[in-house]
N, C-alpha and C. Protein backbone atom coordinates (compact mmCIF):
# COMPACT_ATOMS: atom_id res chain seq x y z
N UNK A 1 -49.00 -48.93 7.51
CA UNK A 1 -48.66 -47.82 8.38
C UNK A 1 -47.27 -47.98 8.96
N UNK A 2 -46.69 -49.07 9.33
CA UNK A 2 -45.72 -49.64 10.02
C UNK A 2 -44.41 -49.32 8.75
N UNK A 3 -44.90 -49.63 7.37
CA UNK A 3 -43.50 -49.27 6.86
C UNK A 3 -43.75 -47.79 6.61
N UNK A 4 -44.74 -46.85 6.37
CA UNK A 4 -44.25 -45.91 6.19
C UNK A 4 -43.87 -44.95 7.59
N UNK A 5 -44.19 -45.15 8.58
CA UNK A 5 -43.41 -44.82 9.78
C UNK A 5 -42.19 -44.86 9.81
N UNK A 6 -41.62 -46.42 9.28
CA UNK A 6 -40.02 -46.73 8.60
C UNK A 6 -39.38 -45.67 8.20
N UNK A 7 -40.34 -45.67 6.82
CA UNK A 7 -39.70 -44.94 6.14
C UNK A 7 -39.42 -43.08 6.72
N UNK A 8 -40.17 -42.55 7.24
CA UNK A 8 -40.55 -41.36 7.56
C UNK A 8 -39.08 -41.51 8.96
N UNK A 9 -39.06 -42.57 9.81
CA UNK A 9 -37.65 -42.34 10.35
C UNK A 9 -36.59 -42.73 9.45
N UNK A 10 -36.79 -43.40 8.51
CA UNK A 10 -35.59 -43.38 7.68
C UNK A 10 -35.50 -42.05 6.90
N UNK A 11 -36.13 -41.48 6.68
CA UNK A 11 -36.25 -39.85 6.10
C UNK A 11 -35.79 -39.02 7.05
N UNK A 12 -35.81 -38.71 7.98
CA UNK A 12 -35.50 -38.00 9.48
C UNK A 12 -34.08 -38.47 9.65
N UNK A 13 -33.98 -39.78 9.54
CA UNK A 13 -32.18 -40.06 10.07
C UNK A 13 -31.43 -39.12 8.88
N UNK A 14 -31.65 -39.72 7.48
CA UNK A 14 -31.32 -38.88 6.61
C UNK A 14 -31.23 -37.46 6.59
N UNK A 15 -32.32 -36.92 6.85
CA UNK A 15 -31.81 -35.48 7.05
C UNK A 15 -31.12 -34.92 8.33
N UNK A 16 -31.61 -35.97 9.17
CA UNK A 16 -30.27 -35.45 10.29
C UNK A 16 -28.93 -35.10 10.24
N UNK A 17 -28.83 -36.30 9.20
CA UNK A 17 -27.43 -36.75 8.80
C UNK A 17 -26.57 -35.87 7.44
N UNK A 18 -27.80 -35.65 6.83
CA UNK A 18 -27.34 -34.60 5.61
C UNK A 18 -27.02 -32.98 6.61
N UNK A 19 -27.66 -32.62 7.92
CA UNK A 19 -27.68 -31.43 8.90
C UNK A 19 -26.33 -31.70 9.09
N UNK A 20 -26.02 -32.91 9.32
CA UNK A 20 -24.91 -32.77 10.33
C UNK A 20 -23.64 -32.75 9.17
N UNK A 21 -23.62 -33.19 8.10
CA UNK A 21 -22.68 -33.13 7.20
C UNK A 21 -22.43 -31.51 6.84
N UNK A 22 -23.59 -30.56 6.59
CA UNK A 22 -23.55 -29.33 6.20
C UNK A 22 -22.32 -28.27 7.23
N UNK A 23 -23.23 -28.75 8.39
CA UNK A 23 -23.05 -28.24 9.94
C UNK A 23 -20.92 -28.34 9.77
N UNK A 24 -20.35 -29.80 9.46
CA UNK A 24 -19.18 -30.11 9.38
C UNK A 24 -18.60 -29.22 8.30
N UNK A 25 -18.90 -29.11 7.37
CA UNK A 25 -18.65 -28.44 5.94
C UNK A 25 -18.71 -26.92 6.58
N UNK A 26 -19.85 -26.24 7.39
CA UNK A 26 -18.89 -25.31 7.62
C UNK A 26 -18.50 -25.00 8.74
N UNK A 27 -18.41 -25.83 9.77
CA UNK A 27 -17.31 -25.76 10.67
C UNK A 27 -15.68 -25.92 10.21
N UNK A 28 -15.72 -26.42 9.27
CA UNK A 28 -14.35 -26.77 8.42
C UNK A 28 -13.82 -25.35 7.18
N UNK A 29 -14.90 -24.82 6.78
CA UNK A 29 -14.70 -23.52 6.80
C UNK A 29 -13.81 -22.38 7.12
N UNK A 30 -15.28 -22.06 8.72
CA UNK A 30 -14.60 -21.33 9.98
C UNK A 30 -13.24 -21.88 10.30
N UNK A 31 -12.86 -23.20 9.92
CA UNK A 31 -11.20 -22.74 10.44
C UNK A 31 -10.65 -22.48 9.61
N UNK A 32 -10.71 -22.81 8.05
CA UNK A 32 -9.90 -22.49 7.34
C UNK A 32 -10.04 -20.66 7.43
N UNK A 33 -10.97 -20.50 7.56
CA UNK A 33 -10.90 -18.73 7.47
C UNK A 33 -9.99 -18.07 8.74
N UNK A 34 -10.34 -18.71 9.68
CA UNK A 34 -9.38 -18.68 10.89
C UNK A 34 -7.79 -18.27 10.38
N UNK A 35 -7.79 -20.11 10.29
CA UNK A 35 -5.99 -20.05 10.06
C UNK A 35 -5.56 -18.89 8.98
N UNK A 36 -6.29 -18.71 8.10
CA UNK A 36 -5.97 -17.34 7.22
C UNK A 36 -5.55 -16.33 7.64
N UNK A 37 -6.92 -15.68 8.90
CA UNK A 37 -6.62 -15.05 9.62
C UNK A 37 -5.27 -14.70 10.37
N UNK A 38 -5.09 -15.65 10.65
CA UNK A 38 -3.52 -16.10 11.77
C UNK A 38 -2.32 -15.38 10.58
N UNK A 39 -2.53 -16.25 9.65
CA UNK A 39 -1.47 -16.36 8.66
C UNK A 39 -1.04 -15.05 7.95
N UNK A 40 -1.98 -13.97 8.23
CA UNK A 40 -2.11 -12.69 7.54
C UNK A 40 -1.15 -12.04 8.28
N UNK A 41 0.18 -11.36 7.45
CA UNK A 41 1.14 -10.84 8.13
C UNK A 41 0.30 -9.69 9.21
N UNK A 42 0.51 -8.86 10.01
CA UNK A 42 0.17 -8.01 10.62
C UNK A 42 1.23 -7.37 10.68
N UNK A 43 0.89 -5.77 10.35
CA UNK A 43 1.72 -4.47 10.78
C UNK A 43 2.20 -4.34 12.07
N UNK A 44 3.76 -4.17 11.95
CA UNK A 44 4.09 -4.00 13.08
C UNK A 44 4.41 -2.63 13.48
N UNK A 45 4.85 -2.49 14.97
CA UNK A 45 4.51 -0.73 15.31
C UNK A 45 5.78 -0.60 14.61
N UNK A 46 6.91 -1.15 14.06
CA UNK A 46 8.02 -0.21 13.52
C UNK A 46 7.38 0.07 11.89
N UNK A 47 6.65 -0.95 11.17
CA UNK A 47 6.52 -0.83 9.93
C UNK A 47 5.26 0.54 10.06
N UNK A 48 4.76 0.28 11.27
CA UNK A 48 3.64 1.43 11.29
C UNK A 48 4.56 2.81 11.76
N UNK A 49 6.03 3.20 12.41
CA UNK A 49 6.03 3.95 12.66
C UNK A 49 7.40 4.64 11.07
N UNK A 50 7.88 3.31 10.54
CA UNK A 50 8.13 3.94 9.00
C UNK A 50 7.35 4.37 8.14
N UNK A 51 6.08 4.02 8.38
CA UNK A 51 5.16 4.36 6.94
C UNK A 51 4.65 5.59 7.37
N UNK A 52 4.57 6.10 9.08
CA UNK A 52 4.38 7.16 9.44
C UNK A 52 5.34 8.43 8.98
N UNK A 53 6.45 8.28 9.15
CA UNK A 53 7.82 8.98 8.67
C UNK A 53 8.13 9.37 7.19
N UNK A 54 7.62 8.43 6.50
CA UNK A 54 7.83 8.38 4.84
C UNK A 54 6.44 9.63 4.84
N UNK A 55 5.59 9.31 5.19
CA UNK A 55 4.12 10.28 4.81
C UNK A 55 5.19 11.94 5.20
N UNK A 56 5.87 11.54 6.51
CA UNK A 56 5.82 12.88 6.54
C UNK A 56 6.69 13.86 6.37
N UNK A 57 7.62 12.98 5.44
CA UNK A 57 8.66 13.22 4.77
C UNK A 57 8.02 13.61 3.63
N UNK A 58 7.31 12.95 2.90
CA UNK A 58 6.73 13.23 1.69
C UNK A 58 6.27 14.77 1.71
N UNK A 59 5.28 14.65 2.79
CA UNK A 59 5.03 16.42 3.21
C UNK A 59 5.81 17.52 3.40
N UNK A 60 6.75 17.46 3.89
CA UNK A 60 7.78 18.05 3.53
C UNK A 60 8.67 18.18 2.31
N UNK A 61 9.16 17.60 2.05
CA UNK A 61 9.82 17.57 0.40
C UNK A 61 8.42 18.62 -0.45
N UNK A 62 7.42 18.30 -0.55
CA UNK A 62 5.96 18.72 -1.38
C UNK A 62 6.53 20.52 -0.61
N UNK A 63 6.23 20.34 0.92
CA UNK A 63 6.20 22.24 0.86
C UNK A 63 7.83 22.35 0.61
N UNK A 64 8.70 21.89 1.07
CA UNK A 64 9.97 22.33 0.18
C UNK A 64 9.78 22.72 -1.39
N UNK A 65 9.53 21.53 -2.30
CA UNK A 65 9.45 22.20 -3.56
C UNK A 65 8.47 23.59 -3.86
N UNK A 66 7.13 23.50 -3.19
CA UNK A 66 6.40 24.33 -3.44
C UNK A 66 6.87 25.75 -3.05
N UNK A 67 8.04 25.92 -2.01
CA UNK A 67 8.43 27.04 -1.80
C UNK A 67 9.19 27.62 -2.92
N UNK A 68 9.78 26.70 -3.52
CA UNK A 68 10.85 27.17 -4.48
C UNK A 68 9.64 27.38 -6.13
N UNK A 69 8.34 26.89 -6.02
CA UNK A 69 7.82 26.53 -7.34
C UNK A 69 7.08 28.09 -6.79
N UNK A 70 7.78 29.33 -7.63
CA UNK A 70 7.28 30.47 -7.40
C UNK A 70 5.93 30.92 -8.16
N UNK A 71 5.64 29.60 -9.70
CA UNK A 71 4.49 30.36 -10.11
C UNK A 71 3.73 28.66 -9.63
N UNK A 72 3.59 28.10 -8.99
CA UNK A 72 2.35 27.31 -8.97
C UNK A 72 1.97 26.76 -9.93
N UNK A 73 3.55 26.18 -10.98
CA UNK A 73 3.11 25.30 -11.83
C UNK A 73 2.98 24.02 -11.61
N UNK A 74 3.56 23.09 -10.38
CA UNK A 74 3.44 22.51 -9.96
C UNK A 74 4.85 21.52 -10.72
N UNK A 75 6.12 22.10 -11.17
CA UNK A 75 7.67 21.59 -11.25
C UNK A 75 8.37 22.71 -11.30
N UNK A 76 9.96 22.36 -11.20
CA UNK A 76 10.72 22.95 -10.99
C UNK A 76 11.32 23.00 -12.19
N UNK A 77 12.02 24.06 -12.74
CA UNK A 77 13.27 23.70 -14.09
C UNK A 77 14.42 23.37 -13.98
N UNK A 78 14.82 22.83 -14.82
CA UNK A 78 16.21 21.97 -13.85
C UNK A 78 17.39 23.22 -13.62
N UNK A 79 17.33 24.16 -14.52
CA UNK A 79 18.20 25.10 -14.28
C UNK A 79 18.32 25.80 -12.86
N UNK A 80 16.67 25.96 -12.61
CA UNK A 80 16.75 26.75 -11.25
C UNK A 80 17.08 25.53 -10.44
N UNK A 81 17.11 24.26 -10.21
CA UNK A 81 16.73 22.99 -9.65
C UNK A 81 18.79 22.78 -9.42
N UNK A 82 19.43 22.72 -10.26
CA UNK A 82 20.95 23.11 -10.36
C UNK A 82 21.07 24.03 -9.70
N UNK A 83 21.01 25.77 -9.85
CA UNK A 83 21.53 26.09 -9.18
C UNK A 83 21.22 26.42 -7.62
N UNK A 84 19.82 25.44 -7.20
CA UNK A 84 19.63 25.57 -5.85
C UNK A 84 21.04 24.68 -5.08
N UNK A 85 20.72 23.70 -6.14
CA UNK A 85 21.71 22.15 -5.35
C UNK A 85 23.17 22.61 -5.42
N UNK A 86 23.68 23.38 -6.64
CA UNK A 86 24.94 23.98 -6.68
C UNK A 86 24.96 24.85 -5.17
N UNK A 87 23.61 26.05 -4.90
CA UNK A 87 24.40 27.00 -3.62
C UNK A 87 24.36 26.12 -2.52
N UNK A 88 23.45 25.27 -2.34
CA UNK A 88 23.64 24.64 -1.27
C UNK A 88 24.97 23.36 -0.81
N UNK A 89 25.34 23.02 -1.74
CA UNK A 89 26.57 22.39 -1.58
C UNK A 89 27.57 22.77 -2.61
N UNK A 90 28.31 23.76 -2.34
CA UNK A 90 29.00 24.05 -3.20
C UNK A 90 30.49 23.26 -3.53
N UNK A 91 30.63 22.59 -2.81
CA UNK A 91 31.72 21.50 -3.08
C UNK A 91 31.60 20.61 -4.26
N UNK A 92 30.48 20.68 -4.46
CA UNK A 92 30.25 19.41 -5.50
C UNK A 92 30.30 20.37 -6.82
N UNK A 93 31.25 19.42 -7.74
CA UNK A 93 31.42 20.38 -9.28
C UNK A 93 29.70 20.60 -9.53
N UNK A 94 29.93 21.33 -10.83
CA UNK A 94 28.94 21.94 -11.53
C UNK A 94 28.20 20.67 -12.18
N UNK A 95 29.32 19.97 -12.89
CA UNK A 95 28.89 18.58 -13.93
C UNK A 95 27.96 18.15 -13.44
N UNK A 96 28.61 17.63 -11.90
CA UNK A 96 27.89 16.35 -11.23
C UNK A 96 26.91 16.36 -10.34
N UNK A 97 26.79 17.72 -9.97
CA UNK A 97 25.09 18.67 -9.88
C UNK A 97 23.74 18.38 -11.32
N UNK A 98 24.36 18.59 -12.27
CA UNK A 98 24.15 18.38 -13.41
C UNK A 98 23.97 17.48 -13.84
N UNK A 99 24.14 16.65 -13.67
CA UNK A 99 23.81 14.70 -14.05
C UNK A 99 23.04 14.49 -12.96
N UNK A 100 23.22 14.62 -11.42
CA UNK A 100 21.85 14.04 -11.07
C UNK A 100 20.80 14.83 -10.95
N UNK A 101 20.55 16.35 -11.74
CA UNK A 101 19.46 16.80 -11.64
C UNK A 101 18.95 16.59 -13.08
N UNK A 102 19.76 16.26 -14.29
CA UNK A 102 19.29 15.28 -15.38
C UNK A 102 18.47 13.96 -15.00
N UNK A 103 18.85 13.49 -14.01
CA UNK A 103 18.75 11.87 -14.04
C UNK A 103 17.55 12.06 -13.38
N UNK A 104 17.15 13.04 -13.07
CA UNK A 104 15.28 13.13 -12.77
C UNK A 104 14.53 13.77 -13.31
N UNK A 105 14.95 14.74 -14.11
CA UNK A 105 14.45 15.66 -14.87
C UNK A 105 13.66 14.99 -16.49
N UNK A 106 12.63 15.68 -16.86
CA UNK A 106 12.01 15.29 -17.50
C UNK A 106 11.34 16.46 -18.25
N UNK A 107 11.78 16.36 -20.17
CA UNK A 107 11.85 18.11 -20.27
C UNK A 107 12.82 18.92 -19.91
N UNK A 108 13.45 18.63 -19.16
CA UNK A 108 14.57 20.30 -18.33
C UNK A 108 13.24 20.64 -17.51
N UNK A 109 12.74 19.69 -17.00
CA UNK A 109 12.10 20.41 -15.74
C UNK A 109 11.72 18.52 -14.58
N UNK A 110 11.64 19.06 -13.49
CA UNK A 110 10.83 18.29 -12.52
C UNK A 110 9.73 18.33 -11.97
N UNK A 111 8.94 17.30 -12.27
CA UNK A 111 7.83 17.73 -11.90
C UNK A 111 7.37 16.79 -10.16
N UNK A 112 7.62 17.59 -8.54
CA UNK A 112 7.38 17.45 -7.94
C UNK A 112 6.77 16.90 -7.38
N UNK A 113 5.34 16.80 -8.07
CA UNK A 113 4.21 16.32 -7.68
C UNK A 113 3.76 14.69 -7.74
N UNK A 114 4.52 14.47 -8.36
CA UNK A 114 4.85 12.68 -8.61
C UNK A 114 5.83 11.77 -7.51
N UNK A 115 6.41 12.96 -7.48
CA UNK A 115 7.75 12.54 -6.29
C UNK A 115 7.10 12.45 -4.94
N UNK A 116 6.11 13.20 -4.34
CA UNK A 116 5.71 13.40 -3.27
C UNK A 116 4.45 13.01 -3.13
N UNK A 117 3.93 11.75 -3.76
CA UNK A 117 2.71 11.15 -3.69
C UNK A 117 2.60 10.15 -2.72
């Protein structure tokens, strides 16, 4: 009786001891998840008040084009797309109206809806 009493606290220390190893394993865990935590850049109010501005810029540019996209195809042709940018700044030659409404154009047309996503 005397050794298996032994043994039965030697079984008990053991699992105490296997508790308390687990218990460490994930207390060691919880910090690593912690310091993660910490380590995770966080948004700041300027990056939150640019990403606010870009959205609502985007919204705009979208009903800008859509005003000019008279049938609801959802792009512009570069011709009409030229000569908006020609009346509105008319200083700038014809050419070079013309190359950067090439340099987005796709087809001889733009399609808006990609731009303003």
């Amino acid at each position: 009786k005397e050794e298996t009493k032994e043994e039965t606290k030697e079984e008990t220390k053991e699992e105490a001891q296997e508790e308390t190893k687990e218990e460490a394993k994930e207390d060691t865990k919880e910090e690593a998840r912690e310091e993660v935590k910490k380590e995770e850049p966080k948004e700041t109010e300027e990056e939150k008040a640019a990403k606010e501005k870009m959205a609502n810029l985007k919204a705009e540019a979208k009903q800008a084009f859509q005003f000019f996209d008279k049938h609801g195809c959802g792009y512009l042709r570069s011709s009409d797309l030229e000569s908006l940018m020609y009346n509105l700044d008319a200083e700038l030659p014809r050419r070079i109206v013309h190359d950067i409404v090439s340099s987005y154009c796709d087809r001889d047309r733009l399609e808006y809806k990609d731009l303003c996503k």
